[in-house]
C-alpha atoms as a PDB file:
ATOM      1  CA  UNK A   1      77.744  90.198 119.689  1.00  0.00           C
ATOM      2  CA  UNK A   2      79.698  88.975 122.666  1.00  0.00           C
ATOM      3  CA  UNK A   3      76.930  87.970 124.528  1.00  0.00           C
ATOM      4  CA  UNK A   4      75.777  85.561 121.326  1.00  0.00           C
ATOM      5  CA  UNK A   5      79.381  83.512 121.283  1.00  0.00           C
ATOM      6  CA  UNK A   6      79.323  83.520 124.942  1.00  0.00           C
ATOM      7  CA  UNK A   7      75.856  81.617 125.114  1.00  0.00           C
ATOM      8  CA  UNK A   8      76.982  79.190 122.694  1.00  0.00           C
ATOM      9  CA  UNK A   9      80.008  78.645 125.074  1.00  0.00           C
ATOM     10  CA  UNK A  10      77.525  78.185 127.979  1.00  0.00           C
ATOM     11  CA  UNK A  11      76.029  75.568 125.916  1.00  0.00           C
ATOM     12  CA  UNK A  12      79.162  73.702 125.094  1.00  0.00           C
ATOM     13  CA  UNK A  13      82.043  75.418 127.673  1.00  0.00           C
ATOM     14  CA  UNK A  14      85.220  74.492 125.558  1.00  0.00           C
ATOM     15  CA  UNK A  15      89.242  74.337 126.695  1.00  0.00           C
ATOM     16  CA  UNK A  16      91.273  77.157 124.760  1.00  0.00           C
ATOM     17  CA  UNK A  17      95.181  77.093 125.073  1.00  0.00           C
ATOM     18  CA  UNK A  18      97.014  79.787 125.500  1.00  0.00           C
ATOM     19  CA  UNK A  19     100.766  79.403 124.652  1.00  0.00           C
ATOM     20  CA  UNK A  20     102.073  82.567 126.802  1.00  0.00           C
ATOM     21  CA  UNK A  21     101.076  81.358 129.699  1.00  0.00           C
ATOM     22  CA  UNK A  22     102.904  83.276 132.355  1.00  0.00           C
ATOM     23  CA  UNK A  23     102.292  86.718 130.158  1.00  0.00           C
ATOM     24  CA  UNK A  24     100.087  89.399 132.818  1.00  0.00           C
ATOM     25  CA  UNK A  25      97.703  89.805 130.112  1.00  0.00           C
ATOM     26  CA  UNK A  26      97.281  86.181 129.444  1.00  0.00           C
ATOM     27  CA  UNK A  27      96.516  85.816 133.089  1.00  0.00           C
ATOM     28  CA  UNK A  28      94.477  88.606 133.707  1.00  0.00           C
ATOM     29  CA  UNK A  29      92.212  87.069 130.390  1.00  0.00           C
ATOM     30  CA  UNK A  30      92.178  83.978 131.894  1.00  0.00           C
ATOM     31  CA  UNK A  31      90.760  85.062 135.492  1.00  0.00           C
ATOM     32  CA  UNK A  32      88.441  86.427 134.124  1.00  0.00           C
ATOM     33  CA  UNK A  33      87.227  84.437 131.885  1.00  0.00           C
ATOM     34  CA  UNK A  34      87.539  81.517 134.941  1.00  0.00           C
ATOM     35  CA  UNK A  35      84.580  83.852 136.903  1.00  0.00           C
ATOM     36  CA  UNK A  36      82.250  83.314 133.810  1.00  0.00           C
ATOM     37  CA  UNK A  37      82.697  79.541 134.141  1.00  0.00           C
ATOM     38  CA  UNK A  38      82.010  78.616 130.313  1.00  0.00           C
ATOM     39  CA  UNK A  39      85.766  78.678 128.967  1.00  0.00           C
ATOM     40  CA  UNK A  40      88.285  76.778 130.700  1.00  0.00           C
ATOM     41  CA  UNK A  41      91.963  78.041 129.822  1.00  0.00           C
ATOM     42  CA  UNK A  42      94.682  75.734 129.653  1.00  0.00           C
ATOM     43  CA  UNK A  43      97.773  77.981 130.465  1.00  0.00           C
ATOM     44  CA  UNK A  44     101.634  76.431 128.701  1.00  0.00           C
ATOM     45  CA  UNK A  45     104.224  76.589 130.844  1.00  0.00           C
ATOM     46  CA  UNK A  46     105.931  75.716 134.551  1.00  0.00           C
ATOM     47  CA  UNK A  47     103.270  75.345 136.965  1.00  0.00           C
ATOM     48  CA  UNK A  48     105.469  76.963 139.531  1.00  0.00           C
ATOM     49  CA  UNK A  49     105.823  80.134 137.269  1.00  0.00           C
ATOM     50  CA  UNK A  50     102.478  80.520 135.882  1.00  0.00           C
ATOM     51  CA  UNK A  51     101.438  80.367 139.885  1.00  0.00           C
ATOM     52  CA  UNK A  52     103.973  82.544 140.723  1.00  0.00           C
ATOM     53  CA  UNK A  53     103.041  85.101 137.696  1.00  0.00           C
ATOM     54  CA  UNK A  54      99.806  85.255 138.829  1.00  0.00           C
ATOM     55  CA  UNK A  55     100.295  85.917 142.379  1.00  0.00           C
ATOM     56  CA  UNK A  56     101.970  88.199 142.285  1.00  0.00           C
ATOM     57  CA  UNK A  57      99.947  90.787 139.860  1.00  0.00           C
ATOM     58  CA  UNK A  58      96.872  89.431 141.775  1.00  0.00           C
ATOM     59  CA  UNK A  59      94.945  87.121 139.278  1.00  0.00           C
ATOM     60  CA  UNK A  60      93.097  84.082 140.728  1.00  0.00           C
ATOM     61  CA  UNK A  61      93.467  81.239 138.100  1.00  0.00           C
ATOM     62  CA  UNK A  62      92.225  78.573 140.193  1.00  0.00           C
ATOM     63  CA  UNK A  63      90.430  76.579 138.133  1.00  0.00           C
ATOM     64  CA  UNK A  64      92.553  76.990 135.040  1.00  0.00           C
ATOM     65  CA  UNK A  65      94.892  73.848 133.477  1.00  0.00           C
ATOM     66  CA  UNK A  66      98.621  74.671 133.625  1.00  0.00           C
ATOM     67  CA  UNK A  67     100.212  72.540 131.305  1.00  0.00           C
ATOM     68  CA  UNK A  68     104.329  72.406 131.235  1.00  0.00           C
ATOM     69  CA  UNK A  69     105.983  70.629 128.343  1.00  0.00           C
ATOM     70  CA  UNK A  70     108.789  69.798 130.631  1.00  0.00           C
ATOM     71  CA  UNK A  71     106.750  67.084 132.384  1.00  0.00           C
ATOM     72  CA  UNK A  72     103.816  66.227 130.023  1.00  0.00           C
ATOM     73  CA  UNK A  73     102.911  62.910 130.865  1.00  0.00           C
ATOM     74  CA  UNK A  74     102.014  62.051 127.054  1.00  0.00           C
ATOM     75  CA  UNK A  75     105.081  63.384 125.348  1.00  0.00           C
ATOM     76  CA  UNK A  76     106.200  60.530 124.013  1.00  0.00           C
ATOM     77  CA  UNK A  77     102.802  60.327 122.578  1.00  0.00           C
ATOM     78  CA  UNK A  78     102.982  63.944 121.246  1.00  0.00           C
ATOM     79  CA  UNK A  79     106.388  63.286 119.846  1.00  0.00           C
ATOM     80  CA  UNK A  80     105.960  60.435 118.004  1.00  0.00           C
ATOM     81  CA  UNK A  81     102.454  61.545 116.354  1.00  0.00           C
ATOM     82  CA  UNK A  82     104.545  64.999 115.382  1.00  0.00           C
ATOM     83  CA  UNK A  83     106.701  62.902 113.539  1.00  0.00           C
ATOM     84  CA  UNK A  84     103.812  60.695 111.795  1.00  0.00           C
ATOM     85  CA  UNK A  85     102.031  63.885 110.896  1.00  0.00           C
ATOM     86  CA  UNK A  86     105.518  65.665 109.687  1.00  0.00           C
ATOM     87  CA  UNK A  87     106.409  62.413 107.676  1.00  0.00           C
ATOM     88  CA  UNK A  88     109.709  62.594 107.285  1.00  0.00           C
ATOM     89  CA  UNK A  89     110.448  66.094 107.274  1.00  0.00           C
ATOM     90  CA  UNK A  90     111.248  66.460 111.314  1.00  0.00           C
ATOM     91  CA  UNK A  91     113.066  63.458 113.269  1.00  0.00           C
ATOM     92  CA  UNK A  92     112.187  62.266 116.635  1.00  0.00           C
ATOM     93  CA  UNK A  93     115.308  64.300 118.356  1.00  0.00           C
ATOM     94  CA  UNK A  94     113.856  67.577 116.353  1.00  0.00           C
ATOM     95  CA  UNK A  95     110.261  66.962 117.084  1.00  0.00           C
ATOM     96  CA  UNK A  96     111.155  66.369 120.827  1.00  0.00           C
ATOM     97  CA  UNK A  97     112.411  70.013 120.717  1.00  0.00           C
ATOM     98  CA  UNK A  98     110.000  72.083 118.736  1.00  0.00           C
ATOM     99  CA  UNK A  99     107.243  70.169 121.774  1.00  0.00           C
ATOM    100  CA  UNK A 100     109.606  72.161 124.082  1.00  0.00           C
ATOM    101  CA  UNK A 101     108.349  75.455 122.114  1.00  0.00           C
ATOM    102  CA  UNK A 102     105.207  76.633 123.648  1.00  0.00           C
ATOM    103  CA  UNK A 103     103.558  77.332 119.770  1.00  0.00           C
ATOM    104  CA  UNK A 104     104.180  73.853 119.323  1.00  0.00           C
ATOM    105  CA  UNK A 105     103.044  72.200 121.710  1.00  0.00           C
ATOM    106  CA  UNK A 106      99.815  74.196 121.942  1.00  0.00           C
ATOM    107  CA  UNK A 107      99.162  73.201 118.854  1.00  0.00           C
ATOM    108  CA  UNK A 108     100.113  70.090 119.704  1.00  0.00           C
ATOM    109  CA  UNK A 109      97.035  70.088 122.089  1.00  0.00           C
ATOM    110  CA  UNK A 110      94.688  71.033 119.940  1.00  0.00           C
ATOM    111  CA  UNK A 111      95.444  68.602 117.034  1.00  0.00           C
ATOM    112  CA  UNK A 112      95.438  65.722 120.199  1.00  0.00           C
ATOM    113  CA  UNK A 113      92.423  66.721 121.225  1.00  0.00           C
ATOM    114  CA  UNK A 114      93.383  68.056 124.745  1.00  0.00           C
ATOM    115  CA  UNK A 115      92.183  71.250 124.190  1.00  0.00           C
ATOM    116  CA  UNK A 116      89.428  72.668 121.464  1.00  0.00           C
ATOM    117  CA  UNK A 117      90.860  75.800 120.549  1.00  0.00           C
ATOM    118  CA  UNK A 118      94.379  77.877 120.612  1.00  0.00           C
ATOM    119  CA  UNK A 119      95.077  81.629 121.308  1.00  0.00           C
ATOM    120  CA  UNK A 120      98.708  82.955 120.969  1.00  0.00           C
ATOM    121  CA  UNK A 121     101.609  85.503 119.186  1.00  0.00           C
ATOM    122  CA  UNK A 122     101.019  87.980 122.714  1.00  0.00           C
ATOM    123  CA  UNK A 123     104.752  87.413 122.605  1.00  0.00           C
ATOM    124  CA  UNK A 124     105.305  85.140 119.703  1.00  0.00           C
ATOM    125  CA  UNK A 125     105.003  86.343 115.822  1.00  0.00           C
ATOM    126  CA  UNK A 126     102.478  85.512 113.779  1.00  0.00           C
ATOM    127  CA  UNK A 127     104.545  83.433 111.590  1.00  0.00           C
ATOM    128  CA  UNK A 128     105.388  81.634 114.703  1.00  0.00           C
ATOM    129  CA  UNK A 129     101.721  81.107 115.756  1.00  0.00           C
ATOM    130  CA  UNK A 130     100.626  80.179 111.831  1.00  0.00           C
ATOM    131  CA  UNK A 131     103.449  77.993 111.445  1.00  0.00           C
ATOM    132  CA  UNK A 132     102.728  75.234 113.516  1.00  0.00           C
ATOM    133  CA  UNK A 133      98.490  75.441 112.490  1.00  0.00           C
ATOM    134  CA  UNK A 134      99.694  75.061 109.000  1.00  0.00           C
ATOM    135  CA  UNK A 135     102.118  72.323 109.952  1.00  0.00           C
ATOM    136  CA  UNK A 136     100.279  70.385 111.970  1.00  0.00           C
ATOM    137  CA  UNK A 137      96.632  70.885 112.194  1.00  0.00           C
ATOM    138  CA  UNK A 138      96.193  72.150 108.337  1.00  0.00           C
ATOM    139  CA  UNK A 139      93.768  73.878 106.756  1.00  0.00           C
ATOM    140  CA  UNK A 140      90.061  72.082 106.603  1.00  0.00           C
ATOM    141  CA  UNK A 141      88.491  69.566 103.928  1.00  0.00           C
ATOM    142  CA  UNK A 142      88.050  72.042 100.451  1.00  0.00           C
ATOM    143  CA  UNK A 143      90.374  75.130 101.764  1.00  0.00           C
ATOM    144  CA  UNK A 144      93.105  75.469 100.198  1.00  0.00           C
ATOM    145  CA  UNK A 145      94.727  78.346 101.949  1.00  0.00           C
ATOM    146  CA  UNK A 146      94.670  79.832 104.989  1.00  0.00           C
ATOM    147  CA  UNK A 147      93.155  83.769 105.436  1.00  0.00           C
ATOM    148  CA  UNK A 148      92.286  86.063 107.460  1.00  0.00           C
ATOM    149  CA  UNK A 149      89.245  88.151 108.432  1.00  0.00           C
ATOM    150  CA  UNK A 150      88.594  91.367 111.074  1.00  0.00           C
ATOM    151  CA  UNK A 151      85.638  92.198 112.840  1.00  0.00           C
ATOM    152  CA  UNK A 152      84.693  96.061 113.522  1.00  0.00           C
ATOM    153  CA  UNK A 153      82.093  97.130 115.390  1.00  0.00           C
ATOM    154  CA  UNK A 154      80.892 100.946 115.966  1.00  0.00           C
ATOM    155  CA  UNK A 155      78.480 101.745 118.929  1.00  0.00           C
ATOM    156  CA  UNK A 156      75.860 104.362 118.171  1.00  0.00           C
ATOM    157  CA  UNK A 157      74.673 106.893 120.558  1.00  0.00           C
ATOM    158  CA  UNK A 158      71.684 105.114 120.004  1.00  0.00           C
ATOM    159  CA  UNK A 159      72.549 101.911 121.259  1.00  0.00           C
ATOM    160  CA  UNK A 160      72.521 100.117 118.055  1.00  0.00           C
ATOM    161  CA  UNK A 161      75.537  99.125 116.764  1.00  0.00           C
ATOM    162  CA  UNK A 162      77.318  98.499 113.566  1.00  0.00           C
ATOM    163  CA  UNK A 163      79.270  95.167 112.477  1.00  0.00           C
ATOM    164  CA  UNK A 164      81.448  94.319 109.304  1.00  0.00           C
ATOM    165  CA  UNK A 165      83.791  92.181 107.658  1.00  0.00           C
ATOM    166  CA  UNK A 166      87.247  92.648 106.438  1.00  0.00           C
ATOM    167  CA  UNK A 167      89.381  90.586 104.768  1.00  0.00           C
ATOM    168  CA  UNK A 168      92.251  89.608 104.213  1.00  0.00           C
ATOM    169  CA  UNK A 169      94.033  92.262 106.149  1.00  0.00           C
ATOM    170  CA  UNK A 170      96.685  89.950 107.891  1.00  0.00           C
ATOM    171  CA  UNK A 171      97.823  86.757 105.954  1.00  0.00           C
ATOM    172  CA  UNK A 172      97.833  86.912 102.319  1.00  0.00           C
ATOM    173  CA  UNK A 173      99.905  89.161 100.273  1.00  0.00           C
ATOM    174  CA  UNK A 174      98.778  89.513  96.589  1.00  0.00           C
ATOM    175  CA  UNK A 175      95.475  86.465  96.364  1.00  0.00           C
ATOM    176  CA  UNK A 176      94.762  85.633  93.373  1.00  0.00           C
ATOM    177  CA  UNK A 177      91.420  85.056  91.729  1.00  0.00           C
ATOM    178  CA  UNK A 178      90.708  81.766  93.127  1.00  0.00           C
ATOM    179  CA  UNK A 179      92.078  82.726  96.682  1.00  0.00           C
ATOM    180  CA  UNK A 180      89.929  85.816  96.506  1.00  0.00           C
ATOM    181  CA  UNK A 181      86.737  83.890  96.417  1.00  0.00           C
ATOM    182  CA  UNK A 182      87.826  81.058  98.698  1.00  0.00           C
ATOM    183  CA  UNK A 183      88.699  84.304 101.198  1.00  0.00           C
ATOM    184  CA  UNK A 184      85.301  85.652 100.589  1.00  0.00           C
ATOM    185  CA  UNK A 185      83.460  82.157 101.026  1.00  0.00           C
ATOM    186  CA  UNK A 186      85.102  82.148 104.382  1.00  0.00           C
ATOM    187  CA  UNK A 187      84.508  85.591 105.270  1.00  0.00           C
ATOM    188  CA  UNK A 188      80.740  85.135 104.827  1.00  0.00           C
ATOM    189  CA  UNK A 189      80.937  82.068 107.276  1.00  0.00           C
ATOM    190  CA  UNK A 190      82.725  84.140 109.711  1.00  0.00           C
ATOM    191  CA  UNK A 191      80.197  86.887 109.421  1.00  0.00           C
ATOM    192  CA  UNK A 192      77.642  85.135 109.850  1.00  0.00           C
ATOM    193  CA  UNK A 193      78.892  83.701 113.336  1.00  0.00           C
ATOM    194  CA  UNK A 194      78.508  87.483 114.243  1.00  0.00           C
ATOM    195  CA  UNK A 195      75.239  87.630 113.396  1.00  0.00           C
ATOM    196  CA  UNK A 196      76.077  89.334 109.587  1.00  0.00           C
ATOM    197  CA  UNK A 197      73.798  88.799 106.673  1.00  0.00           C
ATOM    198  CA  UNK A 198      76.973  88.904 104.326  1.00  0.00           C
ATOM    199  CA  UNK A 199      76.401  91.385 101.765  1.00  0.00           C
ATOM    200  CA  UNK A 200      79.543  90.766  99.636  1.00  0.00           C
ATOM    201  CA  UNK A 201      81.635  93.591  97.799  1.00  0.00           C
ATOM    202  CA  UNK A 202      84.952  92.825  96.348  1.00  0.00           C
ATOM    203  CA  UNK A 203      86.339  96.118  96.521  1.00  0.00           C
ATOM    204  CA  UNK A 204      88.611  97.815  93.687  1.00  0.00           C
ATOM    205  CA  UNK A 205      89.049 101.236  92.202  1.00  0.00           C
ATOM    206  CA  UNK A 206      86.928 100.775  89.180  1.00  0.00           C
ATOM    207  CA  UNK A 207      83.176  99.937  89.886  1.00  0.00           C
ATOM    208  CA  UNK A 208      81.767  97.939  87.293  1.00  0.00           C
ATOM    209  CA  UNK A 209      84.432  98.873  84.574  1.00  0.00           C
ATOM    210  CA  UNK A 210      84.488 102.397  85.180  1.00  0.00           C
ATOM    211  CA  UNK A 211      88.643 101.944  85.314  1.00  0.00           C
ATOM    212  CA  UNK A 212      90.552  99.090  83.739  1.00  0.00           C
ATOM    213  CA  UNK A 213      93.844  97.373  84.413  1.00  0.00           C
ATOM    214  CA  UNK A 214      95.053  93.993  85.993  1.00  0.00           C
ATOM    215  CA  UNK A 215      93.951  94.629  89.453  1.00  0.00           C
ATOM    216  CA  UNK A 216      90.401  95.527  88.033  1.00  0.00           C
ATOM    217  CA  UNK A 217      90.255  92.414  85.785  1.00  0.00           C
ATOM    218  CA  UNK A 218      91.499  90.503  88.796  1.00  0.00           C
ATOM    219  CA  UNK A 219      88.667  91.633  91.163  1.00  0.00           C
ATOM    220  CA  UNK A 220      86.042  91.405  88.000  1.00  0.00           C
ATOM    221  CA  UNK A 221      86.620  87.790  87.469  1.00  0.00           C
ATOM    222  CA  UNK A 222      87.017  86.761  91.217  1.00  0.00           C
ATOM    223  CA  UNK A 223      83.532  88.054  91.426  1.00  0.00           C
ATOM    224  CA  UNK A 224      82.173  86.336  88.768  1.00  0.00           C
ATOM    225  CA  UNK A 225      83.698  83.093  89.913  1.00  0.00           C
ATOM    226  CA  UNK A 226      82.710  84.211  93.715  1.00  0.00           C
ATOM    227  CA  UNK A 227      78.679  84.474  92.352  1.00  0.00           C
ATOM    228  CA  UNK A 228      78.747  81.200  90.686  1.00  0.00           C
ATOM    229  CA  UNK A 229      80.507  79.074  93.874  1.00  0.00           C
ATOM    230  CA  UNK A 230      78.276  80.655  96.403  1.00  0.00           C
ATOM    231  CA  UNK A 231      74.452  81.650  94.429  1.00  0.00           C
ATOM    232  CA  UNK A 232      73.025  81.490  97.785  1.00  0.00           C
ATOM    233  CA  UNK A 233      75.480  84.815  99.277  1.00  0.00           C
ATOM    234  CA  UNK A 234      74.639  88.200  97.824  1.00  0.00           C
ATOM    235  CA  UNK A 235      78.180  89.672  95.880  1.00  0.00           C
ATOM    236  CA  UNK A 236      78.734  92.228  93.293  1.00  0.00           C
ATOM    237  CA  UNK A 237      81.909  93.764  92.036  1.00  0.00           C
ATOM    238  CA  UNK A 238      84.187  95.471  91.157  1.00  0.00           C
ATOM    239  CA  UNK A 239      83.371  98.354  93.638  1.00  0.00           C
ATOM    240  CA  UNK A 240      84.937 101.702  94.421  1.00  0.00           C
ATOM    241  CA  UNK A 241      84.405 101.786  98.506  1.00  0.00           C
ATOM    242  CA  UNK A 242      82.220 104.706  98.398  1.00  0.00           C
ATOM    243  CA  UNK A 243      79.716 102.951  96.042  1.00  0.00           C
ATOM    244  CA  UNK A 244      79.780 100.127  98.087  1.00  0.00           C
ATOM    245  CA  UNK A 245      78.301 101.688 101.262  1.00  0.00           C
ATOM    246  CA  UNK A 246      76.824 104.661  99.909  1.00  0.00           C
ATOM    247  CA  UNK A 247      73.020 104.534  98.738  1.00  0.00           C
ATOM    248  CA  UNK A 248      73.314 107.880  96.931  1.00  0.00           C
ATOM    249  CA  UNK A 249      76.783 106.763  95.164  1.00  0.00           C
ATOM    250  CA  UNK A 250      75.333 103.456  94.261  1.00  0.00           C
ATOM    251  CA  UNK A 251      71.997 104.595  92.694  1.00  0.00           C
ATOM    252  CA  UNK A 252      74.899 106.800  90.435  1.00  0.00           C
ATOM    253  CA  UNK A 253      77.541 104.190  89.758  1.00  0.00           C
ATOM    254  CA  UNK A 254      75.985 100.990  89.995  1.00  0.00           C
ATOM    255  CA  UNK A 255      72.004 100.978  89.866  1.00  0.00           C
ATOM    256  CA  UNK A 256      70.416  97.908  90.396  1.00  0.00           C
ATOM    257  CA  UNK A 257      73.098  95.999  92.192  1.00  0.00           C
ATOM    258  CA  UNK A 258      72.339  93.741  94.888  1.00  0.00           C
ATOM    259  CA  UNK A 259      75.144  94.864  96.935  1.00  0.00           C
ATOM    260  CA  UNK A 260      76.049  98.359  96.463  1.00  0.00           C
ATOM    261  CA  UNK A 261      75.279 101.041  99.022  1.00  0.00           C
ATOM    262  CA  UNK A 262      75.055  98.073 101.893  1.00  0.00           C
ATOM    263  CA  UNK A 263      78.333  96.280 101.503  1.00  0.00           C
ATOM    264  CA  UNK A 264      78.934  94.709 104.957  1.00  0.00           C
ATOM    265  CA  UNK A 265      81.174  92.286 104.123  1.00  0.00           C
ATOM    266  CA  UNK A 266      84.561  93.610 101.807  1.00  0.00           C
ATOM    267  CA  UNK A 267      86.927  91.548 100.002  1.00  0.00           C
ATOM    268  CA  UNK A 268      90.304  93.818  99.564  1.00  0.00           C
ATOM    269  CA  UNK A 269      92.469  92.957  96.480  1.00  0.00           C
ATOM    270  CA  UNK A 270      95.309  92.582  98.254  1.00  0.00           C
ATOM    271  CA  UNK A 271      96.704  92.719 102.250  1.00  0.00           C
ATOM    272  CA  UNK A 272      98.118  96.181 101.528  1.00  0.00           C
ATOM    273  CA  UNK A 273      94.745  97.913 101.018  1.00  0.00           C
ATOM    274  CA  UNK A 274      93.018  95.552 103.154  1.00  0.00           C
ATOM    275  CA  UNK A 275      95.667  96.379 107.045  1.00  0.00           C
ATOM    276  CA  UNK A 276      95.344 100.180 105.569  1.00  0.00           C
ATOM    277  CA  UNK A 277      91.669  99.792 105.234  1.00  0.00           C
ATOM    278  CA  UNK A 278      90.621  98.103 108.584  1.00  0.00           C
ATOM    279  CA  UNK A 279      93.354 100.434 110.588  1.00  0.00           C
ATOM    280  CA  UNK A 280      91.513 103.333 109.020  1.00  0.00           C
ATOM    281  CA  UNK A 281      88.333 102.432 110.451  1.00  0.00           C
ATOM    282  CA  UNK A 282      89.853 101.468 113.400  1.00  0.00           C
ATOM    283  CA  UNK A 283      91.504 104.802 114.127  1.00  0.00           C
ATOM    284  CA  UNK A 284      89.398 107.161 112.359  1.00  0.00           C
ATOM    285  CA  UNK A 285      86.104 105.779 112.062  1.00  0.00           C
ATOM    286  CA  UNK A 286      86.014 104.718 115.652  1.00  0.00           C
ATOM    287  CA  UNK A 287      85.500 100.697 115.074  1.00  0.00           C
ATOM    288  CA  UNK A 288      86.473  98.339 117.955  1.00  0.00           C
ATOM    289  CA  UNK A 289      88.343  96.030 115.865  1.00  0.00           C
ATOM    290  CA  UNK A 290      88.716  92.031 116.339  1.00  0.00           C
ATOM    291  CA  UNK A 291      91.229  89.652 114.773  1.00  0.00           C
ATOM    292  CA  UNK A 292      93.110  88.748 112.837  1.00  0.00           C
ATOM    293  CA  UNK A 293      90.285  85.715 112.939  1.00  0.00           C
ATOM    294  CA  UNK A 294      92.598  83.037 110.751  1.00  0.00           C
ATOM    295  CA  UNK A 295      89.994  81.392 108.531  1.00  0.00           C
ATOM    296  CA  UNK A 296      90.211  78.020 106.583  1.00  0.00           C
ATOM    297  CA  UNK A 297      91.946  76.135 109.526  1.00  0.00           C
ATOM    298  CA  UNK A 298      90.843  72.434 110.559  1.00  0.00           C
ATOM    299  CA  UNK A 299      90.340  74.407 114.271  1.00  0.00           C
ATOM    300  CA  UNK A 300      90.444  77.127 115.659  1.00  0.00           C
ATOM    301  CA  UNK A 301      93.305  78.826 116.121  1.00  0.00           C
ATOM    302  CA  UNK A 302      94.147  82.658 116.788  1.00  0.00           C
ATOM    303  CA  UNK A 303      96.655  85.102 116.625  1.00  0.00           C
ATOM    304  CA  UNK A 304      97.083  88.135 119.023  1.00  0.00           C
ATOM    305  CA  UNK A 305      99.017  91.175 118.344  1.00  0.00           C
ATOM    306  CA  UNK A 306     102.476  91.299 120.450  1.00  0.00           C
ATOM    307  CA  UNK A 307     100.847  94.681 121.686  1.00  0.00           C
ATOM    308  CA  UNK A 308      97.596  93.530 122.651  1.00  0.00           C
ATOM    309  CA  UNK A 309      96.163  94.130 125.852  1.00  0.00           C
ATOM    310  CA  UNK A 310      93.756  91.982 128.126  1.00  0.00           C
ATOM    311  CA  UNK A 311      90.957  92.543 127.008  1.00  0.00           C
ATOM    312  CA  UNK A 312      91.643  92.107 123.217  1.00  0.00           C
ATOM    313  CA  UNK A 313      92.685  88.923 124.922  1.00  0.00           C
ATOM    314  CA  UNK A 314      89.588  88.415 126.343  1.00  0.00           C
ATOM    315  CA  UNK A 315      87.399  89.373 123.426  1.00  0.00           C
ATOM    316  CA  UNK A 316      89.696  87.031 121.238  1.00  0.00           C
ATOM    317  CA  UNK A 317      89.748  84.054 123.582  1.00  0.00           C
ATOM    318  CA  UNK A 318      85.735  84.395 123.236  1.00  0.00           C
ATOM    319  CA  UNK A 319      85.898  84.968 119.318  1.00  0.00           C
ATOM    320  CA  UNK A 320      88.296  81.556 119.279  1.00  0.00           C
ATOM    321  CA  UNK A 321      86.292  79.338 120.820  1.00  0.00           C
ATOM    322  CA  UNK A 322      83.221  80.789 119.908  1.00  0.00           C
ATOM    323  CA  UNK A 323      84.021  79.623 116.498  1.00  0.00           C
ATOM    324  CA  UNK A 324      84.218  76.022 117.601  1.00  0.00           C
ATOM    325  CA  UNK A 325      81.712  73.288 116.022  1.00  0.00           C
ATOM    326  CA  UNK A 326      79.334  72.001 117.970  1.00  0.00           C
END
């Protein structure tokens, strides 16, 4: 899977910004990443201290862009396009300080076109890292939210391995019908980047009006709606779980169905089942899990748990700018 985003990088190396940029697991990432020559990290912060940082935990970063916003030579640039793109709602004095703020002005970067993707919340919240996407580099041309998908993969003994899709575990509380199939229409594109055939269930517990009640009628019709906006992507619903990747449940439950008993790709009904589901994968079904990947954005942009470690910052750094267009 790796080794797929990583030629793609090779093909077009990108510049990903990192807004911790004196964090030991930023800089470990980054040195890494520096030896394989196809991502170039752009580290936020005082040049003295990132150096400094790095030194002394042992990390060569030579090669990497430290960028302080103390001493930015196009601030006043960055400043005054904040303000165009705020209209109205931030002055020049406040938009002078939030370019102070690391989030900020990483994003800042990105939406400038200094750097082609942004990585960061290894210290900062996600609401502090989504903030400033939503603010400032939006969401894309037809999305109208914002989402969230994981990424779990399961070695085999074998050597083959197992990828899915999960979403949204990490952004949106309680989507409604319409945010439910923009979610899985992003999903699918996601998936696909990881070499997926999306096979789309929206998951429930009723399959096919075996159970009844809001939450069922909800996932019923965002199906429906899902089928119709995307004919080309294979979705059924509502699904129980267990019908969804089991043959011999399916051939019981829901015969026929396009999708049942090889699900791949699962659209949760709301962020409660879907962090419960993808942690119980995670934890007890032995998945390596990646993201949140934020979906719907105008670039990529990441988020990184506050108790990640460096290679989750590695393997997300990859993801991130993987997902750039060519």
């Amino acid at each position: 899977m790796f080794e797929f985003l990583i030629q793609r990088l090779k093909a077009h190396p990108r510049r990903i910004v990192f807004t911790e940029g004196t964090d030991p697991r930023i800089l470990e990432a980054s040195a890494r990443l520096l030896s394989g020559t196809f991502l170039t990290p752009v580290l936020v912060g005082n040049e003295e201290a990132v150096k400094e940082a790095a030194e002394k935990i042992g990390y060569n970063i030579r090669g990497a862009e430290i960028v302080d916003p103390e001493n930015f030579a196009d601030i006043d640039k960055m400043v005054a396009e904040l303000v165009a793109i705020r209209k109205g709602k931030v002055t020049e004095e406040q938009a002078r300080k939030l370019v102070k703020q690391g989030n900020y002005f990483g994003t800042m970067l990105v939406k400038m076109g200094y750097a082609d993707a942004l990585l960061g919340g290894a210290t900062y919240s996600t609401a502090d890292t989504v903030r400033p996407a939503l603010q400032i580099v939006k969401t894309k041309p037809g999305s109208k939210i914002v989402s969230s998908c994981f990424i779990l993969v399961r070695h085999a003994a074998t050597g083959d391995r197992e990828v899915i899709a999960m979403a949204d575990c990490a952004i949106n509380i309680k989507p409604n019908e319409d945010e439910l199939v923009e979610i899985a229409g992003e999903t699918a594109r996601t998936a696909k980047m990881f070499g997926i055939d999306p096979k789309i269930a929206f998951l429930s517990y009723s399959t096919l009006g075996s159970g009844s009640g809001e939450d069922v009628d909800k996932m019923h019709n965002a199906t429906i709606k899902a089928k119709a906006a995307y004919p080309d992507l294979a979705i059924d619903g509502e699904l129980q779980f267990d019908a969804s990747v089991s043959k011999t449940v399916a051939k019981t439950k829901c015969p026929g169905s396009p999708v049942a008993g090889f699900a791949n790709t699962f659209i949760f009904p709301d962020i409660n089942a879907g962090n419960i589901g993808y942690k119980i994968c995670q934890r007890m079904g032995n998945f390596d899990a990646y993201g949140p990947i934020l979906q719907g954005l105008n670039a990529p942009i990441n988020d990184l748990s506050r108790g990640c470690n460096a290679q989750e910052v590695y393997s997300m750094a990859i993801i991130t700018a993987g997902l750039c267009e060519d």
